[in-house]
Protein backbone atom coordinates (compact mmCIF):
# COMPACT_ATOMS: atom_id res chain seq x y z
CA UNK A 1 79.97 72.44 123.21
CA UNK A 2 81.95 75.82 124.00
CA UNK A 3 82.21 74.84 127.25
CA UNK A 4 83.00 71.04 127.74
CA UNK A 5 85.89 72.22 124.96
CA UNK A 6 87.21 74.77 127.74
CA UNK A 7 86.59 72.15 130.71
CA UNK A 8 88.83 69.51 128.71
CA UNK A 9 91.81 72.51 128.31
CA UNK A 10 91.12 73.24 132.25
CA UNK A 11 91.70 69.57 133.13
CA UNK A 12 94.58 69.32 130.88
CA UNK A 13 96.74 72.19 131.85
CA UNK A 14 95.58 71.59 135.46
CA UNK A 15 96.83 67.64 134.82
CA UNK A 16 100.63 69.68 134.18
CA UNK A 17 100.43 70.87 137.56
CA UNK A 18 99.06 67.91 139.30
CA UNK A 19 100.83 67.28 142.93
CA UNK A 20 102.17 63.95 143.93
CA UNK A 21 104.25 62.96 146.96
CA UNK A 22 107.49 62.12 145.50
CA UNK A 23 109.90 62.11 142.54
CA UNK A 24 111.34 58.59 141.69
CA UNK A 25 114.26 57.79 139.82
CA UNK A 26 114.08 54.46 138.09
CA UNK A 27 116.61 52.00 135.88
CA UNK A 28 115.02 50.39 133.18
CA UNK A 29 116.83 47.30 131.26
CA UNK A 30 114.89 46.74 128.00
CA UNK A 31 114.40 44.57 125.34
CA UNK A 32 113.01 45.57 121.85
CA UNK A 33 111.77 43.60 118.60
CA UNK A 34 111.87 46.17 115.78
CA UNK A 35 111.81 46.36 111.84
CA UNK A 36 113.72 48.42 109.48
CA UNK A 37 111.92 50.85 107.28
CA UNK A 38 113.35 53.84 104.55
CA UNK A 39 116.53 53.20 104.04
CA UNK A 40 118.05 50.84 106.44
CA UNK A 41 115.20 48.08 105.36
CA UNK A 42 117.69 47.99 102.00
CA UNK A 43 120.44 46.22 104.39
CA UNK A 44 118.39 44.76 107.18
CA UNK A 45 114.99 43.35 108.52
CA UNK A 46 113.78 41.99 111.98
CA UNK A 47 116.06 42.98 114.95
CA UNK A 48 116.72 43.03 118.46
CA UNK A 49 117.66 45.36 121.20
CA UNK A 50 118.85 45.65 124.48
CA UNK A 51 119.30 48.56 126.41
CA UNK A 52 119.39 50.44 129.39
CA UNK A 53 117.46 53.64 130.77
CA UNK A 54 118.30 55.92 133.61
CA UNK A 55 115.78 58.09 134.32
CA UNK A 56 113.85 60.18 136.89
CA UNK A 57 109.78 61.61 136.96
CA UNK A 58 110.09 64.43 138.57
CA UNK A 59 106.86 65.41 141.31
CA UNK A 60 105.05 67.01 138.26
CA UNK A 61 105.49 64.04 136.51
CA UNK A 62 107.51 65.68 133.81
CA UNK A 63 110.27 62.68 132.89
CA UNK A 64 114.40 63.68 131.73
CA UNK A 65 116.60 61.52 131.43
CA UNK A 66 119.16 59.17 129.09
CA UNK A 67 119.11 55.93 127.57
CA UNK A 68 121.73 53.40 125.65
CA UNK A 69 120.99 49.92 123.40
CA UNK A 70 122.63 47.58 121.60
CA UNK A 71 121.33 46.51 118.16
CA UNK A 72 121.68 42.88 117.19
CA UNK A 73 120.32 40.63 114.42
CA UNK A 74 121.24 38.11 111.28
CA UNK A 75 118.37 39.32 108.62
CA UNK A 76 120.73 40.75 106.54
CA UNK A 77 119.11 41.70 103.06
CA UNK A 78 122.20 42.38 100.71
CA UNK A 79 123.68 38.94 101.16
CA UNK A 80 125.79 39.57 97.76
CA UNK A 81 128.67 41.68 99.16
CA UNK A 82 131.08 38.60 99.34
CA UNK A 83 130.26 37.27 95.93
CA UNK A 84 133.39 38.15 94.46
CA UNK A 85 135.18 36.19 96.77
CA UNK A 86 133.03 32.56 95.76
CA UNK A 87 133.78 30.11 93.46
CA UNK A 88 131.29 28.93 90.97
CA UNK A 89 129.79 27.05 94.12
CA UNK A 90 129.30 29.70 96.26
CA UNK A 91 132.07 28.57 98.32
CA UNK A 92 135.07 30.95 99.85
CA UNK A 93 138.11 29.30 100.57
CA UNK A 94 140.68 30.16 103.77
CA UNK A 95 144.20 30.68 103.50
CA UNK A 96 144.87 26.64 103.89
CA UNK A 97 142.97 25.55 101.00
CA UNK A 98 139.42 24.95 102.88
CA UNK A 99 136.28 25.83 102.77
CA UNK A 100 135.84 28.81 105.40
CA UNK A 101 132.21 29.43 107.56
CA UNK A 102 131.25 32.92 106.94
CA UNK A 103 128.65 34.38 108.72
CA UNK A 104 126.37 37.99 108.35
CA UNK A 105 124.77 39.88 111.44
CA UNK A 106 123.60 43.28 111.83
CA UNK A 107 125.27 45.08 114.81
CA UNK A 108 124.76 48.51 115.92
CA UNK A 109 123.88 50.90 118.98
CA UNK A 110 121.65 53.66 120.00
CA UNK A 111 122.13 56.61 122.62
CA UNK A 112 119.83 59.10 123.42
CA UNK A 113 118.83 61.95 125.92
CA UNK A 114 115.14 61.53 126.66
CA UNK A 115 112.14 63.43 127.82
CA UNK A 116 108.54 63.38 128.27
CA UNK A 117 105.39 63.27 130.22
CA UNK A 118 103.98 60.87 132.54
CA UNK A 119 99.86 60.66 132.79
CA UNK A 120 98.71 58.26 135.59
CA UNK A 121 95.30 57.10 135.85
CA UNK A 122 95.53 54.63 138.31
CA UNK A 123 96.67 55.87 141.97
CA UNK A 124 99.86 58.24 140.60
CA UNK A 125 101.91 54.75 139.65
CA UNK A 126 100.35 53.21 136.91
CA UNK A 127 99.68 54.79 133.95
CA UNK A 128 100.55 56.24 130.17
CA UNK A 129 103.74 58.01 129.19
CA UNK A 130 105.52 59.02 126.53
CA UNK A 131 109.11 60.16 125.58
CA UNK A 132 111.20 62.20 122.71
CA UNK A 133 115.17 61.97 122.38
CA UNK A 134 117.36 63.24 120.40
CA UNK A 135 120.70 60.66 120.21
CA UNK A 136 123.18 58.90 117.86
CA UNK A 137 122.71 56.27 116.06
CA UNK A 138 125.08 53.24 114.59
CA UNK A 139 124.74 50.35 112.53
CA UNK A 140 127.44 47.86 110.54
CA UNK A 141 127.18 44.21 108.95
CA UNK A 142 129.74 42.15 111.11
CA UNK A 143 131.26 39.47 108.77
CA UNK A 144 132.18 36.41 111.42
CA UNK A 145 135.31 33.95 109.94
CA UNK A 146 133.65 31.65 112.24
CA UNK A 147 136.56 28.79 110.64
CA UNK A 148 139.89 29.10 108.61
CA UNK A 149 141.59 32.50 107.87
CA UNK A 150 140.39 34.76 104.44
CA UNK A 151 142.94 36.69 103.70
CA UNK A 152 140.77 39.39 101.85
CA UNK A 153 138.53 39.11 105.22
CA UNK A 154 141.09 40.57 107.82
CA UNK A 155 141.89 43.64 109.28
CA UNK A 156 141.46 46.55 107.36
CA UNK A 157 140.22 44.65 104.72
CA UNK A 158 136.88 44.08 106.43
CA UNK A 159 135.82 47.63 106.37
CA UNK A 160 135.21 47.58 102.67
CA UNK A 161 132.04 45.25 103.11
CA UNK A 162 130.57 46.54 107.05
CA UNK A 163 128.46 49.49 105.31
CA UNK A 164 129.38 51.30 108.40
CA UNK A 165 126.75 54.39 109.35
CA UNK A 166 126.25 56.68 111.80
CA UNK A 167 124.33 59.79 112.83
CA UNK A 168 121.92 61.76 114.77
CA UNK A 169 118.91 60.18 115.64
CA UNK A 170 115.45 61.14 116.97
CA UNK A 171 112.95 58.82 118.59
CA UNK A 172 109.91 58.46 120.36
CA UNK A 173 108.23 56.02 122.80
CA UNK A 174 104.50 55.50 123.62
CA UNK A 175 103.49 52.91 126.39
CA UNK A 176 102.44 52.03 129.66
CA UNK A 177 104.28 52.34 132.73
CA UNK A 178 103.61 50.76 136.29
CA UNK A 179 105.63 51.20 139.16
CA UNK A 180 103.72 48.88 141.94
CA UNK A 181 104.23 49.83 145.73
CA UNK A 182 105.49 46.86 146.93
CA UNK A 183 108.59 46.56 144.09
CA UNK A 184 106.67 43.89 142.22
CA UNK A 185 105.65 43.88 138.64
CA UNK A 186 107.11 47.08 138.01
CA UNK A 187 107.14 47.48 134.35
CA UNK A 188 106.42 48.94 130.66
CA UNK A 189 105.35 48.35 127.54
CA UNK A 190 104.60 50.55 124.23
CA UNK A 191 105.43 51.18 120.75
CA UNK A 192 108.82 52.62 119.90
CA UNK A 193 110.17 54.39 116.88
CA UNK A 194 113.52 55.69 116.20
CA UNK A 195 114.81 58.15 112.84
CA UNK A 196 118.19 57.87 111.83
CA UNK A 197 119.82 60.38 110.27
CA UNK A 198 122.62 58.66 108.58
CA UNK A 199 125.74 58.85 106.23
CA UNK A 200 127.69 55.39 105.00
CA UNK A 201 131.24 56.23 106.66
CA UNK A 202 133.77 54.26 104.98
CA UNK A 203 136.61 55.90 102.40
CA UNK A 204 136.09 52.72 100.24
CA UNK A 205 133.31 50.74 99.87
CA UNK A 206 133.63 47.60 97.26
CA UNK A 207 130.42 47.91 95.94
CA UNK A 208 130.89 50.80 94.51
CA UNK A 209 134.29 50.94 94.57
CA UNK A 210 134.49 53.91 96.37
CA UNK A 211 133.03 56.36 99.34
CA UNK A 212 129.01 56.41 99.60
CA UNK A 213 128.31 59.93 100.00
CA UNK A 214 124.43 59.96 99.38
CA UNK A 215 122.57 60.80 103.33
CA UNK A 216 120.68 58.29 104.49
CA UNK A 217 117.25 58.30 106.25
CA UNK A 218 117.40 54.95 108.68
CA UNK A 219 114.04 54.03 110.47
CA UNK A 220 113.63 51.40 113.39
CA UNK A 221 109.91 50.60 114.27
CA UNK A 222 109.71 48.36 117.47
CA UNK A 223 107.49 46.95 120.36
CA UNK A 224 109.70 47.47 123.88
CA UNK A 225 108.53 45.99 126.77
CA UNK A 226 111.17 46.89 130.01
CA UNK A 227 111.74 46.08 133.84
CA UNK A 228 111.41 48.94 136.06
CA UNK A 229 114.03 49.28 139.27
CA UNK A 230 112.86 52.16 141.34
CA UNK A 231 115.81 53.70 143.54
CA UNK A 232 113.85 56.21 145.33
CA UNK A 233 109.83 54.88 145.97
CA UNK A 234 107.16 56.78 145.26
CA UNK A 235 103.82 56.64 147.09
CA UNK A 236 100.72 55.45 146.44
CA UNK A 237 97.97 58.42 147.09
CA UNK A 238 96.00 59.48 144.87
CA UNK A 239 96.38 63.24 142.93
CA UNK A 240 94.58 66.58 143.69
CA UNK A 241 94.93 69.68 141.67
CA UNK A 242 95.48 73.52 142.89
């Protein structure tokens, strides 16, 4: 038992210092489904992202780099914020005397510095990997006069309702990554999860009729699947060890 325990270490650290032929850098454009949790599953549910990575694996397969998205959706939970604005009919009226077309979406962004470990098990292009970053994170309601002016709706005004947060963030990534020889059906896939570390930053916030000063603790949990462009190529022979 002793000793298949100290073969597995062997193979592991030896696995750090694995050869391969060539670094690669790669862009990655993503696209992410992910649901709130903690905090930020008060304001919002199901989302979407889309993002961009730059990053390079280095010949040891060690992987450094930075990444950017863009947060979208229209789950938004607190759907009261404009009630004092509504007649009894739930209506809000524009500055002309009609019936405006108000509209709630999430909106936010992510940016991170990234790093982690790439294990291949097929050839040294295809296999598991897995990234840390450490980042920013923002998130807002966007209220959309999609017809008619609202006077309490405009400008400045606007900022009362948004819920506007931001802070440092720290994520990780699990997948699968495949970066094919010939440039086709380069790829990957995983799990993604992303901690927020948040603070309401508005002066005045109409729901409370004031600042929010309580920290927030935001969660995203999503599935990312992402399009690999290699720059630099990285060939297909198989690993040895020292």
């Amino acid at each position: 038992m002793k000793k298949s325990i100290f073969i597995l270490i062997y193979l592991c650290i030896n696995s750090l210092f694995a050869q391969s032929n060539d670094p690669v850098t790669i862009i990655n454009p993503h696209y992410s489904l992910q649901q709130s949790g903690l905090d930020m599953a008060d304001d919002y549910g199901m989302s979407s992202g889309l993002g961009l990575d730059f990053m390079q694996i280095t010949s040891n397969n060690f992987i450094w780099g930075v990444g950017t998205q863009f947060i979208f959706g229209s789950d938004i939970k607190d759907t009261t914020i404009l009630d004092h604005l509504m007649d009894d009919r739930g209506n809000i009226f524009g500055n002309n005397g009609e019936i405006s077309s108000i509209t709630l979406y999430e909106r936010g962004y992510h940016f991170s510095l990234k790093g982690g470990y790439f294990y291949p098990f097929i050839n040294n292009t295809k296999g598991f990997f897995a990234l840390g970053g450490l980042g920013f994170l923002q998130h807002k309601t966007r209220i959309q006069v999609e017809t008619n002016n609202v006077p309490n709706l405009e400008d400045d005004y606007l900022k009362m309702y948004d819920g506007l947060s931001n802070g440092l963030s720290a994520s990780l990534f699990v997948g699968w990554l495949q970066m094919n020889e010939k440039g086709k059906g380069n790829f990957y896939a995983g799990f993604d999860f992303t901690n927020g570390f948040t603070q309401n930053r508005r002066t005045y916030n109409y729901n409370v009729n004031g600042p929010i000063t309580t920290p927030r603790n935001d969660l995203l949990i999503g599935l990312k699947l992402g399009w690999v462009i290699p720059i630099s190529k990285r060939s297909n022979q198989e690993f040895y060890y020292n």
